[in-house]
Protein backbone atom coordinates (compact mmCIF):
# COMPACT_ATOMS: atom_id res chain seq x y z
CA UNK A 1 -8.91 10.69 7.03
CA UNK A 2 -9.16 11.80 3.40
CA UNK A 3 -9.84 11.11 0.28
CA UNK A 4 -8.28 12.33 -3.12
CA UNK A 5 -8.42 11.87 -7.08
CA UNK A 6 -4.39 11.36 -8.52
CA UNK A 7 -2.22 8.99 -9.89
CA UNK A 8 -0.99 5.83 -7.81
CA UNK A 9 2.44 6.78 -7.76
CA UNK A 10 4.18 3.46 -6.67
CA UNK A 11 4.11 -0.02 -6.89
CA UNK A 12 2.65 -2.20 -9.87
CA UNK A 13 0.10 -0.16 -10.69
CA UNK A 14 1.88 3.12 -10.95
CA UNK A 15 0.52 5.76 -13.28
CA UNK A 16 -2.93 4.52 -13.11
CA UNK A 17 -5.57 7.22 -12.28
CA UNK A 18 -7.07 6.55 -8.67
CA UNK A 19 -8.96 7.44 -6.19
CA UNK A 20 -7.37 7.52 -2.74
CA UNK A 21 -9.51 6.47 0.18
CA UNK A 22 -7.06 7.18 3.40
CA UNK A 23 -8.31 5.56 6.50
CA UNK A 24 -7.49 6.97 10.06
CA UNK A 25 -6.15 4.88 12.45
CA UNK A 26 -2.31 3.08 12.62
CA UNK A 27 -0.77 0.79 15.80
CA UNK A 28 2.15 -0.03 13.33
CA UNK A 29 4.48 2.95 13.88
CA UNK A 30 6.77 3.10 11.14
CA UNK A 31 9.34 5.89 12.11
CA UNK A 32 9.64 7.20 9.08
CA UNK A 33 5.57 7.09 8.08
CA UNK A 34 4.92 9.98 5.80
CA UNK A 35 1.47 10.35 6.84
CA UNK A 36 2.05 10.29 10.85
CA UNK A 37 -1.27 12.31 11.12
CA UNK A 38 -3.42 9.66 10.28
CA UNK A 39 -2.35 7.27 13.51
CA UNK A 40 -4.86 8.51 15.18
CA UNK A 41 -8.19 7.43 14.80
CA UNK A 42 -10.27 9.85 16.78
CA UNK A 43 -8.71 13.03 15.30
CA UNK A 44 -10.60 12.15 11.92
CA UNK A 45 -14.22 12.46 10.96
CA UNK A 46 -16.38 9.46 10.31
CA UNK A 47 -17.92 8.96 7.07
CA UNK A 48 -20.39 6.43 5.90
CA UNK A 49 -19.90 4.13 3.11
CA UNK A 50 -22.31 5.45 0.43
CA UNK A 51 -20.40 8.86 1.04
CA UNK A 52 -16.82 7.82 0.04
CA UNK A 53 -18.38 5.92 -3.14
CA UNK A 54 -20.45 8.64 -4.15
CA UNK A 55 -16.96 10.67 -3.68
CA UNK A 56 -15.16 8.13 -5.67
CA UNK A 57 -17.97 8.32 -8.64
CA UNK A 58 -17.42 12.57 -9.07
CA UNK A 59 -13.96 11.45 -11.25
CA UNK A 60 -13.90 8.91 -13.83
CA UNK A 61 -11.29 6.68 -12.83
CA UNK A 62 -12.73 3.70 -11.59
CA UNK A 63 -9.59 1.99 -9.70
CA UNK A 64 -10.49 3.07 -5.88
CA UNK A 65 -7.01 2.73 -2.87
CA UNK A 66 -7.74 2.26 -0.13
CA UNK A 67 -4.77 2.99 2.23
CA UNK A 68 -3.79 4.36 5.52
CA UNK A 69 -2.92 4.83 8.89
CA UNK A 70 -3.64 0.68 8.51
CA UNK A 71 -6.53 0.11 6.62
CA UNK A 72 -7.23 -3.34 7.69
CA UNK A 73 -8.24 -2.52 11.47
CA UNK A 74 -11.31 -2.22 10.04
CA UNK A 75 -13.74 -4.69 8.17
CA UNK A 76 -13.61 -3.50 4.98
CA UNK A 77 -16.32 -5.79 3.67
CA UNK A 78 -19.06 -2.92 3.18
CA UNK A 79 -16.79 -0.76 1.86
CA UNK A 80 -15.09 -2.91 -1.18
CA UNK A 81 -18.75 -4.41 -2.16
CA UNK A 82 -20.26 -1.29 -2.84
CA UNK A 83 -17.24 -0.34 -4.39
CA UNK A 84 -17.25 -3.32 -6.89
CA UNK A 85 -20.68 -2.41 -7.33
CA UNK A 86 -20.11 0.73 -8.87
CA UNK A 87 -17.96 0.02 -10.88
CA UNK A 88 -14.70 0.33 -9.08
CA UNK A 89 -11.50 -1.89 -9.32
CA UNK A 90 -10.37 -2.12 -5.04
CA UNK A 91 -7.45 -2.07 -4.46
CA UNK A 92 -5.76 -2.08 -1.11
CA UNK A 93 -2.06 -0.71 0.70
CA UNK A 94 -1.31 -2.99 3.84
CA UNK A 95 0.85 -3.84 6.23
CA UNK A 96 -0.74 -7.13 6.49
CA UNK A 97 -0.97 -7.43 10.22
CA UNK A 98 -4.79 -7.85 10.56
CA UNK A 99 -6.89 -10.70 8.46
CA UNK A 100 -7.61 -9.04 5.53
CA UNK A 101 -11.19 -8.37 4.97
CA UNK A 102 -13.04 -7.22 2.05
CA UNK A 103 -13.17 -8.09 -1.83
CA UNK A 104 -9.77 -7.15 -3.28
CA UNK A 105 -9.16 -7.27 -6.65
CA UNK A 106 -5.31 -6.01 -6.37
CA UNK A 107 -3.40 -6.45 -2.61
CA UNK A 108 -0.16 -4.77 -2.17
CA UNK A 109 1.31 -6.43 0.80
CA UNK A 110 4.34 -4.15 2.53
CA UNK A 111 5.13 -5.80 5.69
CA UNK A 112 6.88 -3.44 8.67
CA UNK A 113 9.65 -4.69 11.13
CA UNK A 114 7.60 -3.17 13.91
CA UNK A 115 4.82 -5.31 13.62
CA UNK A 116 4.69 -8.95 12.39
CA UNK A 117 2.26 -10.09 9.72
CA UNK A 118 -0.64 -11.62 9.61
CA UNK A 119 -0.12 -15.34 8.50
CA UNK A 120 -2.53 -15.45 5.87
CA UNK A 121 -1.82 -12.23 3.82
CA UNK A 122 1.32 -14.13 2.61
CA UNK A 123 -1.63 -16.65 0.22
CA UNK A 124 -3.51 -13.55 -1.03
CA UNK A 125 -1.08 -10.71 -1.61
CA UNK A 126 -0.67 -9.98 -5.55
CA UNK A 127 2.50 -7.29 -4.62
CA UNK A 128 4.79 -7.62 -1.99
CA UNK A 129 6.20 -4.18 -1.58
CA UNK A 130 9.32 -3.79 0.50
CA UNK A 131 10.57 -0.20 1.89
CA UNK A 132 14.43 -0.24 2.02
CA UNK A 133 15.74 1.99 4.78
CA UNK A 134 18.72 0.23 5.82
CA UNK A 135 21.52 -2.49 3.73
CA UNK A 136 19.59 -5.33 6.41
CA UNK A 137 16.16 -4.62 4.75
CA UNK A 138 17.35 -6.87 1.68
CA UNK A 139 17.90 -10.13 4.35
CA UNK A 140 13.88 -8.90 5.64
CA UNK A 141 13.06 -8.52 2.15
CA UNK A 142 13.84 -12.06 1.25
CA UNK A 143 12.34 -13.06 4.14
CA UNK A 144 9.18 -12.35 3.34
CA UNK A 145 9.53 -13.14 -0.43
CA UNK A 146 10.05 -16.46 0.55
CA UNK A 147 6.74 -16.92 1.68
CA UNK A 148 3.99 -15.59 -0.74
CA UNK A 149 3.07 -17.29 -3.36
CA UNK A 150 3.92 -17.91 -6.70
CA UNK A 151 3.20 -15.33 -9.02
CA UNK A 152 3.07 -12.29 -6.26
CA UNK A 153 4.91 -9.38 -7.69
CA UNK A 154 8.22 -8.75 -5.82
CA UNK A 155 9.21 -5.02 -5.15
CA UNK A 156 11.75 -3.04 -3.58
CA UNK A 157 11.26 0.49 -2.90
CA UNK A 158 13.78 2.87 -1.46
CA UNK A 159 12.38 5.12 1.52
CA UNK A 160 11.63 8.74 0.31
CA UNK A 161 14.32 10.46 2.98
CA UNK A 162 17.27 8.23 1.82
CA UNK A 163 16.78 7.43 -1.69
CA UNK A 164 19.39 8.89 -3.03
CA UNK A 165 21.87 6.26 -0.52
CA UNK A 166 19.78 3.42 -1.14
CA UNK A 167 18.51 3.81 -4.61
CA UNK A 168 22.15 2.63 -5.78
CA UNK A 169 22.15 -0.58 -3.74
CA UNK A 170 18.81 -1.26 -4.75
CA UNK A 171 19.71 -0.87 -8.42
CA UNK A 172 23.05 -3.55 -7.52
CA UNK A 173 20.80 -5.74 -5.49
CA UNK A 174 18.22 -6.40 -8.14
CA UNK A 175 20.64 -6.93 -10.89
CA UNK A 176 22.28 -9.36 -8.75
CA UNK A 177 18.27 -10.87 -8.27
CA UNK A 178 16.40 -10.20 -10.60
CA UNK A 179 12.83 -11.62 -9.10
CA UNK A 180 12.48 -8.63 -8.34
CA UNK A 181 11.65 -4.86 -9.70
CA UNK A 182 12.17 -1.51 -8.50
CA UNK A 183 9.49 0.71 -7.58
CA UNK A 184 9.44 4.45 -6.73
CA UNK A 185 7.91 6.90 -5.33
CA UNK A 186 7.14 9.02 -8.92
CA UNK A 187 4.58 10.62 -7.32
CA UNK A 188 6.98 12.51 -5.35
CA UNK A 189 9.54 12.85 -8.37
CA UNK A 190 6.82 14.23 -10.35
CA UNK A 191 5.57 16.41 -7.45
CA UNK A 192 1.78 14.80 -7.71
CA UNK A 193 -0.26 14.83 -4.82
């Protein structure tokens, strides 16, 4: 769908320089998706693999996203070798509801209630990112906390249109539990594309 040089504005990795590889193509359907226009597959150009690297190699970060739509409806195996090749750390945004393909050195795993999970993200995820919406997306939080694996980062991240309601429970509800850490949106503070 698009690719872009910025800063990774969320998660564990925020305010790293990266470059943004945005794949069309979502059957998730989160309702409150912030990049609706890359659902569809068909209404985005194809683009070999040599061409995103060589995109990727113009700026001198060398930590390459790749995101969505749902990245993972595709084998990705091509695309994160010659990545690694080049120098490139891969790093991947997922739902987790397809078998994860590909060489990953960092996988942020955040899991929608409108699809369920595939069962063996849980083993390889290094972040589990949770969007809070609602007060019951702490119980689905947990939920799937208790299932990755030791050592997987735990993260709870308000959803851009209601952070100011949910930012304060979030701030309660990890001082209450403190496996896990915040993690916002900055790019969207900081008004960074």
């Amino acid at each position: 769908m698009e690719a872009f040089y910025t800063l990774q504005g969320e998660g564990k990795q925020a305010g790293k320089a990266a470059y943004f590889i945005r794949l069309g193509g979502c059957d998730v359907g989160c309702h409150w998706c912030d990049v609706k226009e890359s659902w569809d597959a068909q209404a985005h150009p194809r683009q070999g693999v040599a061409a995103i690297v060589a995109g990727a190699l113009k700026y001198p970060g060398r930590m390459a996203v790749v995101t969505g739509g749902e990245p993972l409806m595709y084998d990705l195996g091509t695309l994160t070798k010659s990545l690694q090749e080049a120098g490139f750390q891969t790093n991947i945004e997922t739902s987790g509801v397809y078998p994860v393909t590909g060489r990953w050195d960092w996988i942020c795993f955040s899991p929608k209630k409108f699809k369920v999970p595939h069962p063996g993200i849980y083993e390889v995820a290094h972040e589990l990112k949770v969007i809070i919406y609602n007060p019951s997306d702490f119980a689905f939080a947990e939920a799937h906390a208790a299932r990755v694996a030791e050592g997987c980062a735990l993260l709870l991240q308000p959803e851009w249109s209601r952070h100011e309601r949910m930012l304060p429970q979030i701030i309660d509800y990890i001082k209450d539990n403190p496996k896990w850490q915040m993690s916002l949106q900055t790019h969207k503070y900081m008004d960074i594309p």
